[in-house]
N, C-alpha and C. Protein backbone atom coordinates (compact mmCIF):
# COMPACT_ATOMS: atom_id res chain seq x y z
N UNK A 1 117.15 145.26 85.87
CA UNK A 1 117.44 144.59 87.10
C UNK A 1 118.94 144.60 87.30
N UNK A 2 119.18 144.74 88.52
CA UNK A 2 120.59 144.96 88.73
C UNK A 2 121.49 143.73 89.39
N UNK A 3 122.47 143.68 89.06
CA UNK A 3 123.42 142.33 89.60
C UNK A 3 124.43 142.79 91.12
N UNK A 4 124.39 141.84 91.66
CA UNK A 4 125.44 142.46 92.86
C UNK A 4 126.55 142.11 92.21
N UNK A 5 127.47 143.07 92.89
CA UNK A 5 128.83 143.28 92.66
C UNK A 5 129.93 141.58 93.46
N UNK A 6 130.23 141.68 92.41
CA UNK A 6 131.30 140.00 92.98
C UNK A 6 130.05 138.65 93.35
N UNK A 7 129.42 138.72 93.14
CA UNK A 7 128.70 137.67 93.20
C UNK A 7 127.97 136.72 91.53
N UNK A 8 129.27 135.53 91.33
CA UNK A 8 128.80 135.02 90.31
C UNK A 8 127.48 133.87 90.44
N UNK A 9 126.62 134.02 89.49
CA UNK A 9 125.59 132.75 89.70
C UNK A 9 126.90 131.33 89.68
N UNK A 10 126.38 130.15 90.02
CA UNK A 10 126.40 128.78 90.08
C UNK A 10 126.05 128.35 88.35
N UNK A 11 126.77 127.35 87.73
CA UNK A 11 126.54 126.92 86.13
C UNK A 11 125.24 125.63 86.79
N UNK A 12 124.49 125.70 85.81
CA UNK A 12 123.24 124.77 85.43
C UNK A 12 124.04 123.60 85.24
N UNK A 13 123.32 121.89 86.19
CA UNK A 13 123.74 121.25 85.63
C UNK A 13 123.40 121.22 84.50
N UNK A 14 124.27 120.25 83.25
CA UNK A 14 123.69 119.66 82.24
C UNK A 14 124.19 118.66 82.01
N UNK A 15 123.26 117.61 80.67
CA UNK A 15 123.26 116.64 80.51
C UNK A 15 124.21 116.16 79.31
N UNK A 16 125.74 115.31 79.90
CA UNK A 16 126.63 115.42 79.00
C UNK A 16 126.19 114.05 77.98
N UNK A 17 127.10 114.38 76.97
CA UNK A 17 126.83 113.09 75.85
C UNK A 17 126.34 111.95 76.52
N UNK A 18 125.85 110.69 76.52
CA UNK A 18 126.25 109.36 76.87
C UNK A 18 125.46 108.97 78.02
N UNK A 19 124.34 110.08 78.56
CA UNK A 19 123.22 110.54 79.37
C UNK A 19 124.21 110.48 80.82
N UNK A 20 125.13 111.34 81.01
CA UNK A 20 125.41 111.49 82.24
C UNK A 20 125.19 112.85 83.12
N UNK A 21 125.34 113.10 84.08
CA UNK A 21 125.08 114.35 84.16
C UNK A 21 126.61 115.16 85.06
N UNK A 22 126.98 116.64 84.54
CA UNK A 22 127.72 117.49 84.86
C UNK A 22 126.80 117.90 85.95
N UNK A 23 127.49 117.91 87.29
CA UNK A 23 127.33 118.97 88.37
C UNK A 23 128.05 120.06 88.49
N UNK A 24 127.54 121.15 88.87
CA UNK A 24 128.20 122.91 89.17
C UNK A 24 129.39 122.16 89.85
N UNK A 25 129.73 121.32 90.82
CA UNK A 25 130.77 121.17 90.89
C UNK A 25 131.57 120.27 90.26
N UNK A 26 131.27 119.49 89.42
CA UNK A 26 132.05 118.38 88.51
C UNK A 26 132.67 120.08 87.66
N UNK A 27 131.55 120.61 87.21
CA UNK A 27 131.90 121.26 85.99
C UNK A 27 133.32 122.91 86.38
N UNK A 28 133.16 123.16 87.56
CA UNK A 28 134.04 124.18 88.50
C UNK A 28 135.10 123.27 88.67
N UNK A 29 135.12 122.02 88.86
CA UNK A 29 136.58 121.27 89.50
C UNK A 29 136.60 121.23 90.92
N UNK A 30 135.75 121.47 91.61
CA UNK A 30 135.14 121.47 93.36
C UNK A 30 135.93 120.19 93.59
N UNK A 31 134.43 119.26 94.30
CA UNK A 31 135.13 118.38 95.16
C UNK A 31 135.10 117.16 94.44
N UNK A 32 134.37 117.18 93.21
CA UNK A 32 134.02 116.41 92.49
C UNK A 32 135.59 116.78 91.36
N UNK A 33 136.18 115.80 90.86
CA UNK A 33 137.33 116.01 89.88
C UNK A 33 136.74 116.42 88.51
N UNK A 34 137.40 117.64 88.13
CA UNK A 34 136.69 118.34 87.10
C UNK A 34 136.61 117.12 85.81
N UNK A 35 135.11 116.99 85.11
CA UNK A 35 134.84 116.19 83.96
C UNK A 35 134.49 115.17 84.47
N UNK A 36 134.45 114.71 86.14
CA UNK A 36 133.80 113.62 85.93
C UNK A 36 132.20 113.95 85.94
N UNK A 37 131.67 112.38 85.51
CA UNK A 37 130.15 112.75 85.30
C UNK A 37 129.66 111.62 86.31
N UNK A 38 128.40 111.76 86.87
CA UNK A 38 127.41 110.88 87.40
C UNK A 38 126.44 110.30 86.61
N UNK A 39 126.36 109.22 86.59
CA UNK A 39 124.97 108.23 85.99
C UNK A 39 123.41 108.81 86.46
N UNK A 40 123.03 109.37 85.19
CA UNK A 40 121.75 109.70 85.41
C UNK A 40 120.93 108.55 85.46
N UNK A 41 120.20 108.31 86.44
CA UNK A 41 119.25 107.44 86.88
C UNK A 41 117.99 107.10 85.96
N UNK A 42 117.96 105.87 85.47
CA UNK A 42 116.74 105.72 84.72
C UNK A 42 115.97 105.27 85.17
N UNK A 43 113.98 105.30 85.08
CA UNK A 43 113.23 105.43 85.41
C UNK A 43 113.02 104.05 86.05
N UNK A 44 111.72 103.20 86.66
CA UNK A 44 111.93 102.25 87.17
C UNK A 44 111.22 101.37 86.03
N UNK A 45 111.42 100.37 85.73
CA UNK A 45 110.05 99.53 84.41
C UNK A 45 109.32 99.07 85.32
N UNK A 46 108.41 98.97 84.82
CA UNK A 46 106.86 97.94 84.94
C UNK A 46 107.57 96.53 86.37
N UNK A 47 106.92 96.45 87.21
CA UNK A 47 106.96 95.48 88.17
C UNK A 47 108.52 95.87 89.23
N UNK A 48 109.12 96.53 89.29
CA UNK A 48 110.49 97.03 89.32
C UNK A 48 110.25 97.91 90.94
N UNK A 49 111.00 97.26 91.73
CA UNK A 49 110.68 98.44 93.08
C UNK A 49 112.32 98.77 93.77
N UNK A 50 112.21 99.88 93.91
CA UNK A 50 113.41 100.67 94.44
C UNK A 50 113.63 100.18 95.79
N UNK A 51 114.95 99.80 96.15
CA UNK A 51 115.11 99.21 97.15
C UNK A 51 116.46 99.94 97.95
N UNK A 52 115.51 100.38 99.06
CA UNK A 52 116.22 101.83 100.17
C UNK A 52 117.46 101.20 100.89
N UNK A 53 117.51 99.99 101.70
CA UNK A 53 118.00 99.49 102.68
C UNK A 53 118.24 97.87 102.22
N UNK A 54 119.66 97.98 102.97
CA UNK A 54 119.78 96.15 102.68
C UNK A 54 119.84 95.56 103.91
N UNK A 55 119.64 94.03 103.72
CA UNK A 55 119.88 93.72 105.05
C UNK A 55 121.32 93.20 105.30
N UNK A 56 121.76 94.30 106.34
CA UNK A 56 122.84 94.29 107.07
C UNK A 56 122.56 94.04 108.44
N UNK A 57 123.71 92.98 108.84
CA UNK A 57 123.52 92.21 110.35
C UNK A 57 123.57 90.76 110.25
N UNK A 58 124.13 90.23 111.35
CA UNK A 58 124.25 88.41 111.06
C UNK A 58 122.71 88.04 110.95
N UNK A 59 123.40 86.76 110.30
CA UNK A 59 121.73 85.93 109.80
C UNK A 59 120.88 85.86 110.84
N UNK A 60 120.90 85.84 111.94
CA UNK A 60 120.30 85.93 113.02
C UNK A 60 119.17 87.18 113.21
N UNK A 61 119.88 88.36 113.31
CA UNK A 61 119.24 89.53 113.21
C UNK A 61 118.42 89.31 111.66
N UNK A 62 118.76 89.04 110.64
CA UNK A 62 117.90 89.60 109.62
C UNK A 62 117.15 88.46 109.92
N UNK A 63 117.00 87.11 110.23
CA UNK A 63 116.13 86.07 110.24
C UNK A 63 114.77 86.75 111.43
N UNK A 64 115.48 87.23 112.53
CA UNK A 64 114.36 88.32 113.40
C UNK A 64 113.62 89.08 112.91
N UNK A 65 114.38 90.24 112.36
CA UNK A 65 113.82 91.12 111.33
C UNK A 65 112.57 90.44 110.82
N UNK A 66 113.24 89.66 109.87
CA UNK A 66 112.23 88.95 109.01
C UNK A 66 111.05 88.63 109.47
N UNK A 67 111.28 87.91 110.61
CA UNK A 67 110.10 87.64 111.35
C UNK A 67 109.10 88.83 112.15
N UNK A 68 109.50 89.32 112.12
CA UNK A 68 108.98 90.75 113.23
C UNK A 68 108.30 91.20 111.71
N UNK A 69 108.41 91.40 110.62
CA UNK A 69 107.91 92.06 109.65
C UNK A 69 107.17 91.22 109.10
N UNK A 70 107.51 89.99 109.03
CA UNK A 70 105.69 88.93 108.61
C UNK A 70 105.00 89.40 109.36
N UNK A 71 105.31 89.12 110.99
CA UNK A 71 104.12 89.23 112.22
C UNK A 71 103.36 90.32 111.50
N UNK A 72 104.45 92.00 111.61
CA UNK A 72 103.54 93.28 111.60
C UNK A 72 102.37 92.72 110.22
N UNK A 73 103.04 92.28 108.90
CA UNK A 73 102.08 91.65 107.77
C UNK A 73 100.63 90.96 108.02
N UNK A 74 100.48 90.21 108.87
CA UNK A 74 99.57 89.23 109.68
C UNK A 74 98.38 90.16 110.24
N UNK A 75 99.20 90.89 111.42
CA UNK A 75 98.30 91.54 112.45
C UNK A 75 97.52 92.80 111.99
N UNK A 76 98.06 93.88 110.62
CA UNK A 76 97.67 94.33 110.12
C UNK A 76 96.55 94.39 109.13
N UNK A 77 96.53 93.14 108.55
CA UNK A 77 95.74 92.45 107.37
C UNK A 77 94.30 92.51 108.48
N UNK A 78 93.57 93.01 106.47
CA UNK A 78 91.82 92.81 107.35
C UNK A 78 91.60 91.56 107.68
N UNK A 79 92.26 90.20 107.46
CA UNK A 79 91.38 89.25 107.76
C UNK A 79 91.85 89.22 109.12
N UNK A 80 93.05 89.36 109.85
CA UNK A 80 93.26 89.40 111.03
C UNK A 80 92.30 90.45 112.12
N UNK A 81 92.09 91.58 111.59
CA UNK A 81 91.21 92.77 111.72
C UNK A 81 89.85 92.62 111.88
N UNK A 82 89.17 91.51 111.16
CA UNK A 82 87.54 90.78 110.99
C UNK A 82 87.64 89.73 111.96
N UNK A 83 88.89 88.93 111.79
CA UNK A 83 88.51 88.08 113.11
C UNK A 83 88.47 88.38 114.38
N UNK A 84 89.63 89.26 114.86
CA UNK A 84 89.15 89.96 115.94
C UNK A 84 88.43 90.77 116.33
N UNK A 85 87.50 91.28 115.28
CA UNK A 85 86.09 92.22 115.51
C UNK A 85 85.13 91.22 115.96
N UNK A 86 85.22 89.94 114.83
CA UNK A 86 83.80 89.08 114.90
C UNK A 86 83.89 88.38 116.03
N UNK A 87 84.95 88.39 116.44
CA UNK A 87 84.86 87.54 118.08
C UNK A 87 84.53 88.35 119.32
N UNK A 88 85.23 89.52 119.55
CA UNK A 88 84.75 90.67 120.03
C UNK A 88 83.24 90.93 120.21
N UNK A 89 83.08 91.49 118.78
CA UNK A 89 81.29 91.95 119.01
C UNK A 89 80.67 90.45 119.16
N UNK A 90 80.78 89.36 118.99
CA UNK A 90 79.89 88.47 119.92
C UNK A 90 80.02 87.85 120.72
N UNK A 91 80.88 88.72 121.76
CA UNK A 91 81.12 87.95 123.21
C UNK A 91 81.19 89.21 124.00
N UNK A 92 81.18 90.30 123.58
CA UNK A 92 81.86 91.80 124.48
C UNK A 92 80.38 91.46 125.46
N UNK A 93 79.32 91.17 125.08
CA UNK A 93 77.76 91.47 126.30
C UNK A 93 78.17 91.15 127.29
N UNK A 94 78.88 90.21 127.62
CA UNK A 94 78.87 89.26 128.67
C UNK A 94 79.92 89.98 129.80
N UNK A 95 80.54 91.33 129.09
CA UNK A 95 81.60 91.90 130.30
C UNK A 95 80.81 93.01 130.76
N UNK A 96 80.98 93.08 132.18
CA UNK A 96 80.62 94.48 132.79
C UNK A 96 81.82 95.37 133.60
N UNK A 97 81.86 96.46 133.90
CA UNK A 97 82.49 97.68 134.39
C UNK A 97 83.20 97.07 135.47
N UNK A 98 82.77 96.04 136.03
CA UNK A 98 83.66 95.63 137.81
C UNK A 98 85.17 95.18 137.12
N UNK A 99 85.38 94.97 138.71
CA UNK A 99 86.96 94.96 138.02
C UNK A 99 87.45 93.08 138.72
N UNK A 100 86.26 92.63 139.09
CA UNK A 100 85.77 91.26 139.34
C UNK A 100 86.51 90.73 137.53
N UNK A 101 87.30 89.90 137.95
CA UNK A 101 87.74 89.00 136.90
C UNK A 101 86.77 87.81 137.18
N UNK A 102 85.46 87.61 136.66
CA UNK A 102 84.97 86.51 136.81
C UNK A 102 85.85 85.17 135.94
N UNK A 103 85.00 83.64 136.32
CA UNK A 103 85.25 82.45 135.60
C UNK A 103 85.24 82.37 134.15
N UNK A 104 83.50 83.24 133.77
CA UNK A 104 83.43 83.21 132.48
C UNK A 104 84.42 84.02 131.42
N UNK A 105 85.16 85.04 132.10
CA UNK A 105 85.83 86.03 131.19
C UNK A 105 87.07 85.04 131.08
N UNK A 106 87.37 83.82 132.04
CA UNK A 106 89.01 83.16 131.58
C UNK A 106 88.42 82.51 130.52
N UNK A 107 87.47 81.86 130.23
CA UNK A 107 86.97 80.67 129.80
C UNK A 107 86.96 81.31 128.32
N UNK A 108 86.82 82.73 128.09
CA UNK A 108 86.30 83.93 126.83
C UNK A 108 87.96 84.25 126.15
N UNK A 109 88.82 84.31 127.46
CA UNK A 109 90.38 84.45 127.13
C UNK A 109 90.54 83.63 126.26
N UNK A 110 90.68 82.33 126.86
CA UNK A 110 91.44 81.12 126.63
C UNK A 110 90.92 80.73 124.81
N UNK A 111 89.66 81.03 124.71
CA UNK A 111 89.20 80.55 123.37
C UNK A 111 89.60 81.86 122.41
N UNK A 112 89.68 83.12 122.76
CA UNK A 112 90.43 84.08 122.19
C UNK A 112 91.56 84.28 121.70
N UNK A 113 92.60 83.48 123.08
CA UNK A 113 94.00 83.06 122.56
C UNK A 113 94.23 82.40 121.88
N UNK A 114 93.47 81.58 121.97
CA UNK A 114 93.33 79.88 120.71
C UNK A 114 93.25 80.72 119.39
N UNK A 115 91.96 81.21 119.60
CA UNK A 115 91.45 82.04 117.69
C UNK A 115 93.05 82.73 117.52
N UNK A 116 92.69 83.27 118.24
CA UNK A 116 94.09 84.30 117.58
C UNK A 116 95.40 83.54 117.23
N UNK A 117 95.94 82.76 118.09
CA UNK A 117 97.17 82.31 118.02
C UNK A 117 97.43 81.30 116.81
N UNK A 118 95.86 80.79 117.02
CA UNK A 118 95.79 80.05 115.78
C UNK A 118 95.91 80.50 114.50
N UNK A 119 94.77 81.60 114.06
CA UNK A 119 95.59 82.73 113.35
C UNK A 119 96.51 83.13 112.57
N UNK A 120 96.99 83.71 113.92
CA UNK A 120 98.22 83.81 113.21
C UNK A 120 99.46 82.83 113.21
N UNK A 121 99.46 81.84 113.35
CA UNK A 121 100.35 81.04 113.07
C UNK A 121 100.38 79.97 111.73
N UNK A 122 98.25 79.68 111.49
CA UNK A 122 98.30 79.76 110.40
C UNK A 122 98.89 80.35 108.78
N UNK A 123 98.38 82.08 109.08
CA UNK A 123 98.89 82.81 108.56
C UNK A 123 100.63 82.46 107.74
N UNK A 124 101.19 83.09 109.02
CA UNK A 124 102.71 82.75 109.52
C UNK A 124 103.31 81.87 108.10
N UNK A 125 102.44 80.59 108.54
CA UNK A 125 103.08 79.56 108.17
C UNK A 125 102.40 79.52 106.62
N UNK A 126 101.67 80.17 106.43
CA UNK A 126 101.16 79.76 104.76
C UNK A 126 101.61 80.93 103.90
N UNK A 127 102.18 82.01 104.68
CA UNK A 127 103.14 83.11 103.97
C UNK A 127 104.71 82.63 103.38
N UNK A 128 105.08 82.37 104.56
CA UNK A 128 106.48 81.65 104.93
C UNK A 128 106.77 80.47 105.68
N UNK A 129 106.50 79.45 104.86
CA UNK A 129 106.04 77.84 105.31
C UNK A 129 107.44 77.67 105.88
N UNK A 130 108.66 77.93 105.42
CA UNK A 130 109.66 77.08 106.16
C UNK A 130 109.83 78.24 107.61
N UNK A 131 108.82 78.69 107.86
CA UNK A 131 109.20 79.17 109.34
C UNK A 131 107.93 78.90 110.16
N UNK A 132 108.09 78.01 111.02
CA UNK A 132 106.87 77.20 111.48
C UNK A 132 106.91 78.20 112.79
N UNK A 133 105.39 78.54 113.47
CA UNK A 133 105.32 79.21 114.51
C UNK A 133 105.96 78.72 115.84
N UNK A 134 106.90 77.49 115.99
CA UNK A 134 107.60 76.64 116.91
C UNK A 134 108.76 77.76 116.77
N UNK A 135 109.38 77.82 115.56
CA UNK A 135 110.50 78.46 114.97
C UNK A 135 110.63 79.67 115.23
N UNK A 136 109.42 80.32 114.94
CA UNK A 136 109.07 82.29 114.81
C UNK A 136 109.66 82.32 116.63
N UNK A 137 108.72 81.76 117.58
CA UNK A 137 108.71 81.87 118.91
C UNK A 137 110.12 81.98 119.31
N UNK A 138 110.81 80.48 119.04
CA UNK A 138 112.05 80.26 119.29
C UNK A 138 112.80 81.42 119.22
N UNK A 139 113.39 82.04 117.74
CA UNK A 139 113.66 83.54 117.59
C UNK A 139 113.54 84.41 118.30
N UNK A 140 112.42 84.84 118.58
CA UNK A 140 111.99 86.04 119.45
C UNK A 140 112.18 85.82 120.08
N UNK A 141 112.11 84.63 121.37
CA UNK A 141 112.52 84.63 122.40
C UNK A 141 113.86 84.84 122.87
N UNK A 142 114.19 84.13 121.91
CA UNK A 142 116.03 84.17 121.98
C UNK A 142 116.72 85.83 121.57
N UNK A 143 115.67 86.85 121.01
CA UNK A 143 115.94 88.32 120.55
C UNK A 143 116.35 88.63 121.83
N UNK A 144 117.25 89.98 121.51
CA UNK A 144 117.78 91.07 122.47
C UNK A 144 116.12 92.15 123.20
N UNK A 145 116.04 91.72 124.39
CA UNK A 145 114.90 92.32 125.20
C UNK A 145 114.33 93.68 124.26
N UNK A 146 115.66 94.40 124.40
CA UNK A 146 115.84 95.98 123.87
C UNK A 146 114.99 96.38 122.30
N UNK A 147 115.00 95.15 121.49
CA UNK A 147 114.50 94.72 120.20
C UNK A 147 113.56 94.79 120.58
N UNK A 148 112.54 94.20 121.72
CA UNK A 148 111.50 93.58 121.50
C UNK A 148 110.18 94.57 121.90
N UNK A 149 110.21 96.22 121.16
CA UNK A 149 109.25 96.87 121.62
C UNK A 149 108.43 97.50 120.56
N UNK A 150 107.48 97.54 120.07
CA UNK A 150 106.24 98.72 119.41
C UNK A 150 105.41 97.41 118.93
N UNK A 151 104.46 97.93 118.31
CA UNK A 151 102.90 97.64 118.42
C UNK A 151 102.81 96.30 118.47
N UNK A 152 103.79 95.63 117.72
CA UNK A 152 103.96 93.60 117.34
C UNK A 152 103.82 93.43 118.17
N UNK A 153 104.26 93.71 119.26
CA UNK A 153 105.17 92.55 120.51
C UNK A 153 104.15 93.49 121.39
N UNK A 154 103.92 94.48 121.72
CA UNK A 154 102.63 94.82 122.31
C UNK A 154 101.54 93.81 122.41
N UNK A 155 100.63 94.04 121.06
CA UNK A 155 99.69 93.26 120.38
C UNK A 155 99.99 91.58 120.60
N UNK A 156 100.89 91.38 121.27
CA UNK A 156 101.51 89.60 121.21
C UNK A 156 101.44 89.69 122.69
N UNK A 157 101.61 90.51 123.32
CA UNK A 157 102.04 90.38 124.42
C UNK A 157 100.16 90.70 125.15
N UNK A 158 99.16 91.08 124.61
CA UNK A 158 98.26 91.39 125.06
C UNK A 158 97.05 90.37 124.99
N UNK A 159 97.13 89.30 124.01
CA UNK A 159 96.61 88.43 123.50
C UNK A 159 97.00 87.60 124.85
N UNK A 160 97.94 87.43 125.85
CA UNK A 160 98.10 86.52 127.20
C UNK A 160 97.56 87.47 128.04
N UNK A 161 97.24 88.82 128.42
CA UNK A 161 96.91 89.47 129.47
C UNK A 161 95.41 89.46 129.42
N UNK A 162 95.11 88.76 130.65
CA UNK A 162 93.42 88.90 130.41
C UNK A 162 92.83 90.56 131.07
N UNK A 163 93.63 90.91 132.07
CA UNK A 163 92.93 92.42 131.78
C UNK A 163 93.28 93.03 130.81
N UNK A 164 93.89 92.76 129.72
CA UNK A 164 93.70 93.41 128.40
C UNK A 164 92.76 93.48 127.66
N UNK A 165 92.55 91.47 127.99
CA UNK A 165 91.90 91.17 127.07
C UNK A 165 89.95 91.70 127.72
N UNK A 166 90.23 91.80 128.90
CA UNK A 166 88.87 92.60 129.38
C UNK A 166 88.56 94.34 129.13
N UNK A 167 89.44 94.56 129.10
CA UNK A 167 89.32 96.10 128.57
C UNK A 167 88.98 96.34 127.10
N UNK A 168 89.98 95.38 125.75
CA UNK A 168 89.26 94.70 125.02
C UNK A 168 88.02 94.49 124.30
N UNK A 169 87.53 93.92 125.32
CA UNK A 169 86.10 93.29 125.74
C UNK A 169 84.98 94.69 125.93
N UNK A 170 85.64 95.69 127.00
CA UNK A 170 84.67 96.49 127.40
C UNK A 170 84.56 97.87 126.22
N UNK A 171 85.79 97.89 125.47
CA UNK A 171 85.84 98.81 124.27
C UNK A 171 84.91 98.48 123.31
N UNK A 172 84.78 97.28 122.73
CA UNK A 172 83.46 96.71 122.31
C UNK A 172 82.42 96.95 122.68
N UNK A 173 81.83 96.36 123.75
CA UNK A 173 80.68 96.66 124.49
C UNK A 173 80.47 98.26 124.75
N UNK A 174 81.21 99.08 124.92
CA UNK A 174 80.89 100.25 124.96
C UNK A 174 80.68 101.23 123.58
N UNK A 175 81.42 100.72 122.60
CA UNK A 175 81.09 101.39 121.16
C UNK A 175 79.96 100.40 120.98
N UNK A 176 79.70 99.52 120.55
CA UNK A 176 78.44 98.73 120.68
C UNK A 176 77.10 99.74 121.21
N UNK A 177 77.32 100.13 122.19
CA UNK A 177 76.27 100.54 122.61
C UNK A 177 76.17 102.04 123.00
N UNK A 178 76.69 102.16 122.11
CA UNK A 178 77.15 104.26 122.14
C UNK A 178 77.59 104.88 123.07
N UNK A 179 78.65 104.27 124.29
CA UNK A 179 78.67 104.57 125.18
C UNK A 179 79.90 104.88 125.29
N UNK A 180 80.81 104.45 123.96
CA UNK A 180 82.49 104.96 123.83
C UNK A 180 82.86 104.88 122.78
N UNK A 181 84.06 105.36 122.31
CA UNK A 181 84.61 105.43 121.12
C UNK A 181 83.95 104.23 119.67
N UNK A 182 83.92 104.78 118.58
CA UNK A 182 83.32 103.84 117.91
C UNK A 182 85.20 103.22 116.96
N UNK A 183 85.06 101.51 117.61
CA UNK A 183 85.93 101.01 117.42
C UNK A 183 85.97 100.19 115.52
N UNK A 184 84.82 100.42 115.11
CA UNK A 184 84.44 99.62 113.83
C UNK A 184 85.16 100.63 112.76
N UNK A 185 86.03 100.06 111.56
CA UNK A 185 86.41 100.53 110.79
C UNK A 185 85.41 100.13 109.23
N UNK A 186 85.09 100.89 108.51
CA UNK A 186 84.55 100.51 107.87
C UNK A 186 82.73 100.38 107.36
């Protein structure tokens, strides 16, 4: 096998005394000052989690943060997931295709918003007791608009819209009865 002309390989790092490691450029004198070494990274122990990102930003923002990432915790969880199925599949009969907002569908809202809100504020508060759902609200409300967009604040924001909550309603009733997407996981 033949070598090209003027073209040297790159040196292998290796692993100097004291477990550090030589880079091709520590070991060339590059950009790295020749001989220094980098800390080879040891493995993680038992219970131990690598941590990517800190929180940077006034207490304000990370107290948001914070909160926006319980919520997503909450709304994700199967028990949040079962309650809004089991309320769903035994009330979806009662909606049909018109676009008639009857009496009975506010009356179906209103006890929906209750379950839910209740919920999750339960939740909320038995995750992270010193942040009472008075508190969470307060926050968010007081957040930068621009902050306040993907599935959370969707999903929060749909739980007050009753044609949501009728469409909702008719996604049920229609997987229910083989007539649309099958919404059941599991």
């Amino acid at each position: 096998m033949s070598e090209s002309k003027g073209v040297e390989p790159l040196p292998s790092p290796e692993i100097k005394p004291g477990g550090t490691l030589a880079t091709p450029d520590s070991l060339a004198g590059g950009a790295v000052a020749a001989g220094e070494a980098f800390p080879v990274e040891e493995p993680l122990g038992e219970g131990e989690e690598e941590v990517f990102a800190s929180n940077v930003g006034s207490a304000d923002e990370v107290e948001f943060d914070g909160m926006v990432g319980l919520l997503e915790e909450v709304l994700i969880s199967d028990a949040f997931q079962d309650t809004q199925e089991r309320f769903c599949t035994e009330h979806c009969g009662v909606f049909d295709d018109s676009e008639e907002l009857k009496l009975e569908y506010t009356e179906l809202h209103r006890q929906y918003m209750d379950l839910m809100e209740g919920f999750i504020a339960k939740e909320c508060e038995s995750r992270r007791p010193e942040w009472s759902m008075e508190r969470i609200m307060k926050v968010l409300s007081s957040g930068n608009p621009e902050e306040m967009t993907g599935d959370v604040f969707d999903l929060l924001m749909s739980l007050s819209d009753i044609q949501e909550f009728q469409q909702l309603m008719l996604s049920y009733k229609h997987a229910g009865d083989g007539t649309g997407p099958d919404l059941f996981i599991g």
